[in-house]
N, C-alpha and C. Protein backbone atom coordinates (compact mmCIF):
# COMPACT_ATOMS: atom_id res chain seq x y z
N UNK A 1 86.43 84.96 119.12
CA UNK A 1 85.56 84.26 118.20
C UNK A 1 84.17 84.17 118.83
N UNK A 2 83.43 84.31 117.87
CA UNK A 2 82.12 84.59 118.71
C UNK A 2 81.10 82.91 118.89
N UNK A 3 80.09 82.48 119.81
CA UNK A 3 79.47 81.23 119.77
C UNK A 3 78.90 80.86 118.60
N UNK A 4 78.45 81.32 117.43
CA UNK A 4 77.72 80.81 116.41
C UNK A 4 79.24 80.51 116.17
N UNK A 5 80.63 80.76 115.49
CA UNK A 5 81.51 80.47 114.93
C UNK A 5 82.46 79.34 115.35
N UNK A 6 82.17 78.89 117.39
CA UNK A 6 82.36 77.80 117.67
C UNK A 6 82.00 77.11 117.66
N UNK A 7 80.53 77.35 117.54
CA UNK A 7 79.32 76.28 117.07
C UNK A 7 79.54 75.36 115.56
N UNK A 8 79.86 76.49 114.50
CA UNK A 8 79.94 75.80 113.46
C UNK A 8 81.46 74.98 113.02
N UNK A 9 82.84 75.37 113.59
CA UNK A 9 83.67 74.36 113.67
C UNK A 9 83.43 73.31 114.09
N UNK A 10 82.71 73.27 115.46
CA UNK A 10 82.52 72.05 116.60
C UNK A 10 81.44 70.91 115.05
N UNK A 11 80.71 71.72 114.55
CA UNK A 11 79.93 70.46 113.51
C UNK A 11 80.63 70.47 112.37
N UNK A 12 81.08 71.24 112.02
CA UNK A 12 82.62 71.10 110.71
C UNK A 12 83.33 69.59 111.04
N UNK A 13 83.53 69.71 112.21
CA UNK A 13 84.88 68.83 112.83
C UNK A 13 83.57 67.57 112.96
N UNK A 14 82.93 67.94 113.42
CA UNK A 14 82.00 66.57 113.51
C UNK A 14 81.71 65.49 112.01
N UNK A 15 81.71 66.85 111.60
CA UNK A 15 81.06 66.00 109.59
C UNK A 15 82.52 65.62 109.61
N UNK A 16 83.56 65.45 110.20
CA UNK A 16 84.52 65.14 109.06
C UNK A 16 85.02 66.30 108.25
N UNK A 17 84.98 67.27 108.50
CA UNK A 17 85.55 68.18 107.23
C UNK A 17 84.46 68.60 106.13
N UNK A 18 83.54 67.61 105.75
CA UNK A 18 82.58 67.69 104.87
C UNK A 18 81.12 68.88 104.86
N UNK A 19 81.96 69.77 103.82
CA UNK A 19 81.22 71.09 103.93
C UNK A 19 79.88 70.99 102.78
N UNK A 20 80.11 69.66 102.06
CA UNK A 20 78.75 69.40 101.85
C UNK A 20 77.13 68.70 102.60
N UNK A 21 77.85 67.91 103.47
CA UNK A 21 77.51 67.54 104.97
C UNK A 21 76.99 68.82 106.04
N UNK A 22 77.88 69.96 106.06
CA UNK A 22 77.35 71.00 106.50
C UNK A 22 76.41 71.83 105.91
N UNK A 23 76.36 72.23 104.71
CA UNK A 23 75.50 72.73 103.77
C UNK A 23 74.36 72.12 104.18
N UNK A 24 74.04 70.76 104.08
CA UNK A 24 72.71 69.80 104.60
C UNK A 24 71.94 70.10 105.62
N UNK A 25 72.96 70.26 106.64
CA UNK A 25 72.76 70.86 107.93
C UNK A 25 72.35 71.69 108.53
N UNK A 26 73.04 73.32 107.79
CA UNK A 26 72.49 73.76 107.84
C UNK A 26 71.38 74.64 106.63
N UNK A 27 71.07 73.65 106.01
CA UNK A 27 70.23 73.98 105.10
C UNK A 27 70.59 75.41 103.98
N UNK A 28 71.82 75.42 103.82
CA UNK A 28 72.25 76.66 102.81
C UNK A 28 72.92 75.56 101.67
N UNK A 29 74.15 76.58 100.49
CA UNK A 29 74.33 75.80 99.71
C UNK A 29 75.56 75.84 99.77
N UNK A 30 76.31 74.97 99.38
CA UNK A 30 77.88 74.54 99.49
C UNK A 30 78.62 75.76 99.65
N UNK A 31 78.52 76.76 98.37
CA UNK A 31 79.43 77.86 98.62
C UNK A 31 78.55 78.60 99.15
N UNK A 32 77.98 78.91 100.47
CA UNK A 32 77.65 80.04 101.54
C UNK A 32 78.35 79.01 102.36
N UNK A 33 78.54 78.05 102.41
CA UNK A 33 79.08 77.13 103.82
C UNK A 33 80.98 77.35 103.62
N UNK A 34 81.20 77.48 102.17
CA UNK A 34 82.59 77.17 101.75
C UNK A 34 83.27 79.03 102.21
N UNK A 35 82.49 80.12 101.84
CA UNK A 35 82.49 81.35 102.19
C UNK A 35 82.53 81.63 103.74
N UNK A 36 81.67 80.79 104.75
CA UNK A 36 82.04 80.86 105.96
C UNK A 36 83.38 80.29 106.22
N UNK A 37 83.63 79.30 106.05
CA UNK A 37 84.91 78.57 106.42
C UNK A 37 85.95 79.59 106.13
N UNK A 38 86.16 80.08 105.14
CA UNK A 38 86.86 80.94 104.29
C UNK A 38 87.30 82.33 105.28
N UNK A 39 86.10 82.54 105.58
CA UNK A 39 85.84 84.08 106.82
C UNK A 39 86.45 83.43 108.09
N UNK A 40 85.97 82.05 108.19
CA UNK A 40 86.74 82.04 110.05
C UNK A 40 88.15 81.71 109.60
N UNK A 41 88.88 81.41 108.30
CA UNK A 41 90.26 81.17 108.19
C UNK A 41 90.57 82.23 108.69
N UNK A 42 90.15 83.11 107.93
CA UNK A 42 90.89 84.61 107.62
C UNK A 42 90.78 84.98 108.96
N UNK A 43 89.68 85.09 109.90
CA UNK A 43 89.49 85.45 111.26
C UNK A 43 90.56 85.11 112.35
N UNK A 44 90.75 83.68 112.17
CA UNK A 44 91.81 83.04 112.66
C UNK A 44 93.44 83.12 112.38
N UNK A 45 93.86 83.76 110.95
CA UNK A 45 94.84 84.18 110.87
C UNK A 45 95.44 85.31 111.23
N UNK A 46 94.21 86.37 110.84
CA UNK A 46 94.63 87.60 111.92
C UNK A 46 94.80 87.45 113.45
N UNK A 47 94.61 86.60 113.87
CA UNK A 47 94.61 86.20 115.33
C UNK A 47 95.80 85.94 115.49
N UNK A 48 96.23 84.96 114.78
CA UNK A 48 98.17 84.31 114.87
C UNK A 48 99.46 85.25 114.20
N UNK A 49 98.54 86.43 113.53
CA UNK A 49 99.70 87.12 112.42
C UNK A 49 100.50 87.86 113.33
N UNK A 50 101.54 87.33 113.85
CA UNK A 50 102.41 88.32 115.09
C UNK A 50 102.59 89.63 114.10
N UNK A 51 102.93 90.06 112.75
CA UNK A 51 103.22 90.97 112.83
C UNK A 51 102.25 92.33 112.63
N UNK A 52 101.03 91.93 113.21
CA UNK A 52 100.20 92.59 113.01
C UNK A 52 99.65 93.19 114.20
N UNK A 53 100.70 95.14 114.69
CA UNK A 53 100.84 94.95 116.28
C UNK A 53 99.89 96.13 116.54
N UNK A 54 99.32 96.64 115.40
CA UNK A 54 98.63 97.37 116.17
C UNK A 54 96.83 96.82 116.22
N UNK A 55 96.68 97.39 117.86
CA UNK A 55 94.99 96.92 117.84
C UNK A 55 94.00 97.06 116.98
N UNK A 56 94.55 98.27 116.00
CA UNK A 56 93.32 99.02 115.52
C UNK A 56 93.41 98.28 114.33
N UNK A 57 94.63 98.41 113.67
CA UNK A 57 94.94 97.49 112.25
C UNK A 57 94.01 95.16 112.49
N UNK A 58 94.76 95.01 114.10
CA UNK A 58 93.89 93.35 113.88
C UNK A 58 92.37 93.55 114.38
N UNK A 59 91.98 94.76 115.06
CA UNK A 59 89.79 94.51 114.89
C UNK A 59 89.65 94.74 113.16
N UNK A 60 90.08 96.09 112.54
CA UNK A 60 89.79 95.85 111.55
C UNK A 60 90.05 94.87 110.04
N UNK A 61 90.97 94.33 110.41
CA UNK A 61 91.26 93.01 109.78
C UNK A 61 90.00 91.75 110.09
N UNK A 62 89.93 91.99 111.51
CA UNK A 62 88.42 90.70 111.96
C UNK A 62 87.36 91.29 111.49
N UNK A 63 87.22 92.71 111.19
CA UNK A 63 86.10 92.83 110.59
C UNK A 63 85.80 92.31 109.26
N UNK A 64 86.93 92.63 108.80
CA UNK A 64 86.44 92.43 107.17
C UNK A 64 86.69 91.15 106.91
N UNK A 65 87.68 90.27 107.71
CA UNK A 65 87.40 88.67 107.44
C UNK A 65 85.77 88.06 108.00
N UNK A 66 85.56 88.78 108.87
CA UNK A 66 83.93 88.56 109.61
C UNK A 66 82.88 89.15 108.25
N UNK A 67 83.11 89.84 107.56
CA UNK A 67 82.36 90.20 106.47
C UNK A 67 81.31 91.75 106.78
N UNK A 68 81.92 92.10 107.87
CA UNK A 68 81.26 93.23 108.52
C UNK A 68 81.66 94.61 108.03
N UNK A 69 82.61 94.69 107.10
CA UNK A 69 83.56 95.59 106.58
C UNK A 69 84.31 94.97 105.01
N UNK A 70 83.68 96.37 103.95
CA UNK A 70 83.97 95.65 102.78
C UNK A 70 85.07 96.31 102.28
N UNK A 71 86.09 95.60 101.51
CA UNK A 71 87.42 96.06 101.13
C UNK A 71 87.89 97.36 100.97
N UNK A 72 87.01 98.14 99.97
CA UNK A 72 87.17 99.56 100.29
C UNK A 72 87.17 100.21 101.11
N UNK A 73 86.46 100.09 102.13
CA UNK A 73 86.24 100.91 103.24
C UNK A 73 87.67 100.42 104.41
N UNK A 74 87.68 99.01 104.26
CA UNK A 74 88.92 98.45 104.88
C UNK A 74 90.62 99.16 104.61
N UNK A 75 90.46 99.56 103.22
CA UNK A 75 91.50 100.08 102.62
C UNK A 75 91.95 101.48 103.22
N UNK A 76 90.39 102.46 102.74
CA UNK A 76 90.88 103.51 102.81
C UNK A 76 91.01 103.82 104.86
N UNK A 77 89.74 103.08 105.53
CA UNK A 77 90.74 102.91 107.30
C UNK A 77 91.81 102.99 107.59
N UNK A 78 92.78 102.02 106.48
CA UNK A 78 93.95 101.54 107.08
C UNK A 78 95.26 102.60 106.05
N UNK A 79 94.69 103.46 105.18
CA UNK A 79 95.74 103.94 104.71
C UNK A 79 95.51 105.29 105.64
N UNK A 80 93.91 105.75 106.25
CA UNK A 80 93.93 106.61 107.41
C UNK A 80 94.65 106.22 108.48
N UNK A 81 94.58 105.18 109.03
CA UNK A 81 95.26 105.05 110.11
C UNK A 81 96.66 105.12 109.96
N UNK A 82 97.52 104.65 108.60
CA UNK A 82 99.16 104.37 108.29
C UNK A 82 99.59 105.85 108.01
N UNK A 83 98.24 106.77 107.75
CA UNK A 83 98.86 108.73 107.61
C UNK A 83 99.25 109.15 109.26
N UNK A 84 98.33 108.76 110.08
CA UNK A 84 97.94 109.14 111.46
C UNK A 84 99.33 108.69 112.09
N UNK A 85 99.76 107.16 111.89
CA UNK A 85 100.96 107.03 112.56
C UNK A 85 102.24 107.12 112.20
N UNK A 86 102.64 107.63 111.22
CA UNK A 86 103.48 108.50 110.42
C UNK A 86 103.73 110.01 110.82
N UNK A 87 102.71 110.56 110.82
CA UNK A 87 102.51 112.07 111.13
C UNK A 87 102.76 111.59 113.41
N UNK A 88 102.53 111.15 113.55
CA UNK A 88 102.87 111.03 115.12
C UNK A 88 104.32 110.19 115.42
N UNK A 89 104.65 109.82 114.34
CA UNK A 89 106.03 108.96 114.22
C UNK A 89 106.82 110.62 114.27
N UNK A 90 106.73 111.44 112.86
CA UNK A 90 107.10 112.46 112.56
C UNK A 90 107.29 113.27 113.63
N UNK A 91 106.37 113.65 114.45
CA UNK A 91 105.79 114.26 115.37
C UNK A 91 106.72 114.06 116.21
N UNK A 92 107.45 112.78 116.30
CA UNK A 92 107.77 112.59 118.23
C UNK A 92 109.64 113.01 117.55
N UNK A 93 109.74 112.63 116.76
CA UNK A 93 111.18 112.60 115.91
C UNK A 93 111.41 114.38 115.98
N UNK A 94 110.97 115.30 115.90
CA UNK A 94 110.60 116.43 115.79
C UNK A 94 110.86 116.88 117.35
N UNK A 95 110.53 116.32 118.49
CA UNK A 95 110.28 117.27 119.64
C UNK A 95 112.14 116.61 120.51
């Protein structure tokens, strides 16, 4: 998790929870504050999702909960990457 994202729990947790309190704060509007929260859930769940074992599948999961990577592109990554380890699944079954 990166320092701006511990930064903004640490004052989340300070307001009380109150993401209209944060909005104030930091001077945006409820839903850009409600959209972050939303992104570090998602950030944070890929973190705990045990069944999610490969490396490449949980960065690109943090990406696109980080908002750095938009669904499509997330999609078609991960149906590249699920051909790649199939065909090397195939591959080893084979020798």
């Amino acid at each position: 998790m990166r320092d701006d994202d511990l930064a903004f729990i640490k004052r989340f947790i300070l307001a009380s929870g109150s993401l209209k309190e944060i909005a104030r704060v930091y001077g945006v509007s409820y839903p850009t504050v409600r959209l972050r929260l939303d992104r570090l859930i998602a950030k944070i769940q890929v973190t705990e999702d045990q069944e999610i074992a490969s490396p490449f599948e949980r960065a690109a999961r943090g990406q696109l909960a980080d908002g750095r990577l938009d669904t499509e592109t997330f999609n078609l990554l991960m149906q590249a990457h699920q051909e790649e380890m199939e065909d090397r699944h195939d591959t080893a079954d084979r020798q």
